[in-house]
C-alpha atoms as a PDB file:
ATOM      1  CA  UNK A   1      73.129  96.178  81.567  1.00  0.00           C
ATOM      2  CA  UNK A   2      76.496  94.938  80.069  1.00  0.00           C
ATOM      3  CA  UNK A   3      77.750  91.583  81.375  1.00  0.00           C
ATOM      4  CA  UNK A   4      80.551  92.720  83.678  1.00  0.00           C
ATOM      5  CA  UNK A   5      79.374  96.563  83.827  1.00  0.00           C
ATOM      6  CA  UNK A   6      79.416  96.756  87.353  1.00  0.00           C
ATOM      7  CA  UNK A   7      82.929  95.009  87.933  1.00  0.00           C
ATOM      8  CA  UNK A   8      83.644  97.577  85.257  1.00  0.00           C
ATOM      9  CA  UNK A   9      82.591 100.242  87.560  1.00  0.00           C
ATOM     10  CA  UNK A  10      83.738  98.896  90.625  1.00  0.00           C
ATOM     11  CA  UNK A  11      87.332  99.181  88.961  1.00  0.00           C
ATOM     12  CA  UNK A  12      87.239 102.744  87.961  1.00  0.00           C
ATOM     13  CA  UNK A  13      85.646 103.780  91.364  1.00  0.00           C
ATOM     14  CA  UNK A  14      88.710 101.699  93.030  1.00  0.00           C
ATOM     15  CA  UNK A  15      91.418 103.441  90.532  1.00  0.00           C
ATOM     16  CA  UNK A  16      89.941 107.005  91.494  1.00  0.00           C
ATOM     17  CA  UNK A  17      90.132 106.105  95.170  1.00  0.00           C
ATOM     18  CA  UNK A  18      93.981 104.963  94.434  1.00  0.00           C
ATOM     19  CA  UNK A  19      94.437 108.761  92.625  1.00  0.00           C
ATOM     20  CA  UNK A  20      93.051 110.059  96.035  1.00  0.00           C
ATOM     21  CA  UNK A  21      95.364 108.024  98.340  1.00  0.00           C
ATOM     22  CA  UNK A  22      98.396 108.671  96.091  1.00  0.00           C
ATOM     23  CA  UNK A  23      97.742 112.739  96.240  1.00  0.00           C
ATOM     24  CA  UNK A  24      96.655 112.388 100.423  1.00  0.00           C
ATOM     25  CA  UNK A  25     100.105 110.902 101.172  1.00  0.00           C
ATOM     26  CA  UNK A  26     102.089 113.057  98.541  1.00  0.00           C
ATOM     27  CA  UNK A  27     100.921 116.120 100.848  1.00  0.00           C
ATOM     28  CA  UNK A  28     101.128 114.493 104.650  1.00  0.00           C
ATOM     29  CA  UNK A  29     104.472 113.619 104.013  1.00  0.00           C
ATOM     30  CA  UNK A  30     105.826 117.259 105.009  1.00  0.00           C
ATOM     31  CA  UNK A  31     103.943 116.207 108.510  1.00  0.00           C
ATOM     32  CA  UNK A  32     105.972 113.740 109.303  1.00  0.00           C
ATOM     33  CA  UNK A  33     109.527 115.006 111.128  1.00  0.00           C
ATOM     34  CA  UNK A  34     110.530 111.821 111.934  1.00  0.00           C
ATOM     35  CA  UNK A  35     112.929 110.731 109.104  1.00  0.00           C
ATOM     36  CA  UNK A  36     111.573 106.694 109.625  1.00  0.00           C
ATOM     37  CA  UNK A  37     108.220 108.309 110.093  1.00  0.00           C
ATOM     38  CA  UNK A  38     108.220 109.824 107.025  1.00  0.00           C
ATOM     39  CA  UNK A  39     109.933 107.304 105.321  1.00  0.00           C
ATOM     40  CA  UNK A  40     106.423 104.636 106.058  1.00  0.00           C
ATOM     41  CA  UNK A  41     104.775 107.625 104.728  1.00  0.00           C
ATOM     42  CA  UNK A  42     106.571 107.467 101.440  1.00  0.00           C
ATOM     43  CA  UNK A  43     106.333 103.688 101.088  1.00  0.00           C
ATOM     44  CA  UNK A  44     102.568 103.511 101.623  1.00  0.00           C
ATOM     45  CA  UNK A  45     102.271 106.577  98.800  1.00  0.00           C
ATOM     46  CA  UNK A  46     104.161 104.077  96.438  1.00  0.00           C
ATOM     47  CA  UNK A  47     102.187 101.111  97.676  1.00  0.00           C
ATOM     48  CA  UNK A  48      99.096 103.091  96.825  1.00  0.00           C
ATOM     49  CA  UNK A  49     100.808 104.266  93.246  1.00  0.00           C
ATOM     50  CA  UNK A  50     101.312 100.935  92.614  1.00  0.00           C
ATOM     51  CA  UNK A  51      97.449 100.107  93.607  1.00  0.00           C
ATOM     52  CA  UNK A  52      96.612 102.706  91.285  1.00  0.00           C
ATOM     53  CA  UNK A  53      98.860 101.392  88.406  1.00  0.00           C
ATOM     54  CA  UNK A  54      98.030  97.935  88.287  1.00  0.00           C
ATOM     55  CA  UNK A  55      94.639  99.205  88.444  1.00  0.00           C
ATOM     56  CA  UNK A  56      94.627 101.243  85.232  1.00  0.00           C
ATOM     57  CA  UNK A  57      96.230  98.132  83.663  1.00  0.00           C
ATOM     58  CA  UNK A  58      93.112  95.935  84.595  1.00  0.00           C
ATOM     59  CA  UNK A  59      90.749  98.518  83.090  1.00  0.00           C
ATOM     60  CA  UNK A  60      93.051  98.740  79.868  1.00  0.00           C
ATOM     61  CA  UNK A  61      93.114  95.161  79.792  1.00  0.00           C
ATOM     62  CA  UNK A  62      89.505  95.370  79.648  1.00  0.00           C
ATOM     63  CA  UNK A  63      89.515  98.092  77.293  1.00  0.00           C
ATOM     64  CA  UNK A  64      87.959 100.624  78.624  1.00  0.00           C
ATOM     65  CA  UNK A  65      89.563 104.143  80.361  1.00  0.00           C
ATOM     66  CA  UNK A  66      89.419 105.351  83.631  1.00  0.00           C
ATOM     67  CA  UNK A  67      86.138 107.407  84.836  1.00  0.00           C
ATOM     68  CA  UNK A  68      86.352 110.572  82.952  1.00  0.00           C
ATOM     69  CA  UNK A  69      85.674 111.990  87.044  1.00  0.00           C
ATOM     70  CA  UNK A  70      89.640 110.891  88.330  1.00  0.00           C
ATOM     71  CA  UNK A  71      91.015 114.490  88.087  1.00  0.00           C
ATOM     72  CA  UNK A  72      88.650 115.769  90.907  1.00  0.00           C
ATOM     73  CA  UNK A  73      89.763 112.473  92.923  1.00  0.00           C
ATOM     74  CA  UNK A  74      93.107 114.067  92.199  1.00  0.00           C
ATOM     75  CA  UNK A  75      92.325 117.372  93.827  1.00  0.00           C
ATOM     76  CA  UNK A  76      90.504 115.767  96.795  1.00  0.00           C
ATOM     77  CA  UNK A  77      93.198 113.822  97.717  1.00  0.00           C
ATOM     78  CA  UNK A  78      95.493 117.212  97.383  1.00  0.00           C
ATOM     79  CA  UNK A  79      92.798 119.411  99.728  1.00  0.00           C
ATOM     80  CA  UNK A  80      92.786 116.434 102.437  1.00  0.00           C
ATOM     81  CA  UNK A  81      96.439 115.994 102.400  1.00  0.00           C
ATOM     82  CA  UNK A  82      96.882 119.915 103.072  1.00  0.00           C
ATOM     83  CA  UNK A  83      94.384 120.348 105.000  1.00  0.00           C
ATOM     84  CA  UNK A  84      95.048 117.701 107.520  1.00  0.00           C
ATOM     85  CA  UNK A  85      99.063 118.465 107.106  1.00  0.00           C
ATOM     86  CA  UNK A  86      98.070 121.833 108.672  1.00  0.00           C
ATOM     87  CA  UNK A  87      96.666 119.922 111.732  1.00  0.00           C
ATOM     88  CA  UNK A  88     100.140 118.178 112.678  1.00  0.00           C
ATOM     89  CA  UNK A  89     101.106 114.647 112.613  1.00  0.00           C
ATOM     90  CA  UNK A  90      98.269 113.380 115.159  1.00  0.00           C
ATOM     91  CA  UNK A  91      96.082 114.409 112.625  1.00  0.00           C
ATOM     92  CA  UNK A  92      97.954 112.903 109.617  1.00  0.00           C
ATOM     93  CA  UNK A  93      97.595 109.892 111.982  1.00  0.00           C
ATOM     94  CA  UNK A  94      94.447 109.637 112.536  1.00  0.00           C
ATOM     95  CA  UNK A  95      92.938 110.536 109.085  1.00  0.00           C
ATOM     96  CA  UNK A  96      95.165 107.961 107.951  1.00  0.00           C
ATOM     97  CA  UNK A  97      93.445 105.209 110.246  1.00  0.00           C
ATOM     98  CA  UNK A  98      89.931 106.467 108.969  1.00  0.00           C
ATOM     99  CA  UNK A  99      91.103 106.512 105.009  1.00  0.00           C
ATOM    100  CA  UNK A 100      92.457 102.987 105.153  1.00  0.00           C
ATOM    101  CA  UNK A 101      89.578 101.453 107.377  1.00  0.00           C
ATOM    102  CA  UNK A 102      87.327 103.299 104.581  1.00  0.00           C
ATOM    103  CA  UNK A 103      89.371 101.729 101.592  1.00  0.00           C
ATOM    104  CA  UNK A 104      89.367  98.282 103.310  1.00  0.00           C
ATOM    105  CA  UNK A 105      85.752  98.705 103.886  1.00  0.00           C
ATOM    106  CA  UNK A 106      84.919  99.658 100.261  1.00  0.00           C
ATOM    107  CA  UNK A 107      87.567  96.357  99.021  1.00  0.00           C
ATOM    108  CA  UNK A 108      86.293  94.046 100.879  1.00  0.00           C
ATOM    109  CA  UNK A 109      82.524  94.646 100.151  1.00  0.00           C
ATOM    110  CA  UNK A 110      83.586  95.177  96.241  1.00  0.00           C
ATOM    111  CA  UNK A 111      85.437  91.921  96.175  1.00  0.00           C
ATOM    112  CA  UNK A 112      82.540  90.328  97.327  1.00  0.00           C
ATOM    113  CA  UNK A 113      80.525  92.158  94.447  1.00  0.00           C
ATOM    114  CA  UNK A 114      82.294  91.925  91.063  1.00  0.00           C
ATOM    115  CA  UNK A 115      82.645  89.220  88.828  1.00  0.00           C
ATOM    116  CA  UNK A 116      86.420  89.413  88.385  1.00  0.00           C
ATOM    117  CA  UNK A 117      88.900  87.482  87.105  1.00  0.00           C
ATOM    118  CA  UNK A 118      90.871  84.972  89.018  1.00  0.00           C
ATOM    119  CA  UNK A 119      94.088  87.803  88.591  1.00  0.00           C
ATOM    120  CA  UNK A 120      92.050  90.660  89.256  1.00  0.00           C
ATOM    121  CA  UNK A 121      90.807  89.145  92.454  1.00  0.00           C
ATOM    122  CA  UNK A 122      94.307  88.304  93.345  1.00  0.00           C
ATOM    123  CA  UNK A 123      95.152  91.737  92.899  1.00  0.00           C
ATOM    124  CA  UNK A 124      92.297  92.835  94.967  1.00  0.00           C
ATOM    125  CA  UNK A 125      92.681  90.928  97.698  1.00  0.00           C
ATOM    126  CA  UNK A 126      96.699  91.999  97.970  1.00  0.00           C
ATOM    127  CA  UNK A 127      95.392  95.616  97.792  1.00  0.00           C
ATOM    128  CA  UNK A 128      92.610  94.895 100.858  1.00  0.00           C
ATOM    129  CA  UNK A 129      95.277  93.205 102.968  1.00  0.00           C
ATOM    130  CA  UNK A 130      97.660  96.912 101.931  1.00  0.00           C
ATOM    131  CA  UNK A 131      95.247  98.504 103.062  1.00  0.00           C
ATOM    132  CA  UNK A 132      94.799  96.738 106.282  1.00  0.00           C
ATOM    133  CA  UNK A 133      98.581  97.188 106.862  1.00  0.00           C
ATOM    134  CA  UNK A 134      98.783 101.014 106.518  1.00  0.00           C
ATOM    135  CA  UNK A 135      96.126 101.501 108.773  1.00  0.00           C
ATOM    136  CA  UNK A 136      98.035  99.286 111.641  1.00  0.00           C
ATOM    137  CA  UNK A 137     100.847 100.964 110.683  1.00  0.00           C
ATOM    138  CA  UNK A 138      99.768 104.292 111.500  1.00  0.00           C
ATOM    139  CA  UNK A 139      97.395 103.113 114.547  1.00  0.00           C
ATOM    140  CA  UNK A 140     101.396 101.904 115.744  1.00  0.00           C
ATOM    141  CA  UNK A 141     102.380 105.423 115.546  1.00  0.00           C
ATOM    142  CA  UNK A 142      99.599 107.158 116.907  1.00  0.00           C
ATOM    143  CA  UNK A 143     100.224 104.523 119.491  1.00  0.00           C
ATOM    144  CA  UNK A 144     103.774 104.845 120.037  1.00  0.00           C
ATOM    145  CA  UNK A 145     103.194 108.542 120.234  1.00  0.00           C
ATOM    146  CA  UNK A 146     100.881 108.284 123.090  1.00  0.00           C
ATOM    147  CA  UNK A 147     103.018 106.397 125.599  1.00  0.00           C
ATOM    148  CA  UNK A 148     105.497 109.606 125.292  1.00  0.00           C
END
């Protein structure tokens, strides 16, 4: 195995994840009626764009391209957005909890695993702590929505 193979892996898996967020949140946003509601939504979808940027810039740097397997990332993140968009807000809510516990799960144990860089670790760690946020953000909501 290549020195560095599996950080080289654990990138690509992390930038397909990012395509996934990006696409979930491009599609929930329509669930969302409240215009401050919504407008969390759309930061966290350009939070996760920018995750997904900086990503593809540390796998360039590297040289080497995404996983060849993004696209379907692309469409997953599409068919969960709809399909829990159709379920209402709660549900928007609540999926969003369980993605971003999921993605903070997967950082933190991948940090742990690569060799990275000093900046890519950096970078990591900003995107786990992201991550973290979103998902208190929405548990706020769900929250707030509760007590009504």
């Amino acid at each position: 195995m290549k020195a560095g193979s599996r950080t080289v892996r654990i990138l690509k898996k992390l930038f397909s994840l990012e395509v996934m967020a990006v696409q979930i949140y491009r599609t929930q946003v329509g669930a969302m009626v409240d215009a401050e509601e919504r407008s969390i939504m759309v930061a966290a979808m350009e939070n996760e764009d920018y995750h997904r940027q900086t990503l593809r810039a540390l796998l360039k740097a590297r040289g080497v391209a995404p996983s060849p397997g993004w696209p379907f990332f692309w469409l997953m993140g599409q068919t969960l957005g709809r399909t829990t968009s159709f379920f209402g807000r709660k549900t928007v809510l609540k999926s969003g909890i369980a993605f971003e516990d999921k993605a903070s799960r997967e950082y933190a144990g991948f940090i742990k695993e690569g060799d990275f860089t000093d900046q890519e670790r950096a970078f990591l760690n900003e995107f786990l702590e992201d991550e973290r946020r979103h998902s208190a953000n929405w548990r706020g909501l769900l929250e707030g929505s509760d007590n009504e």
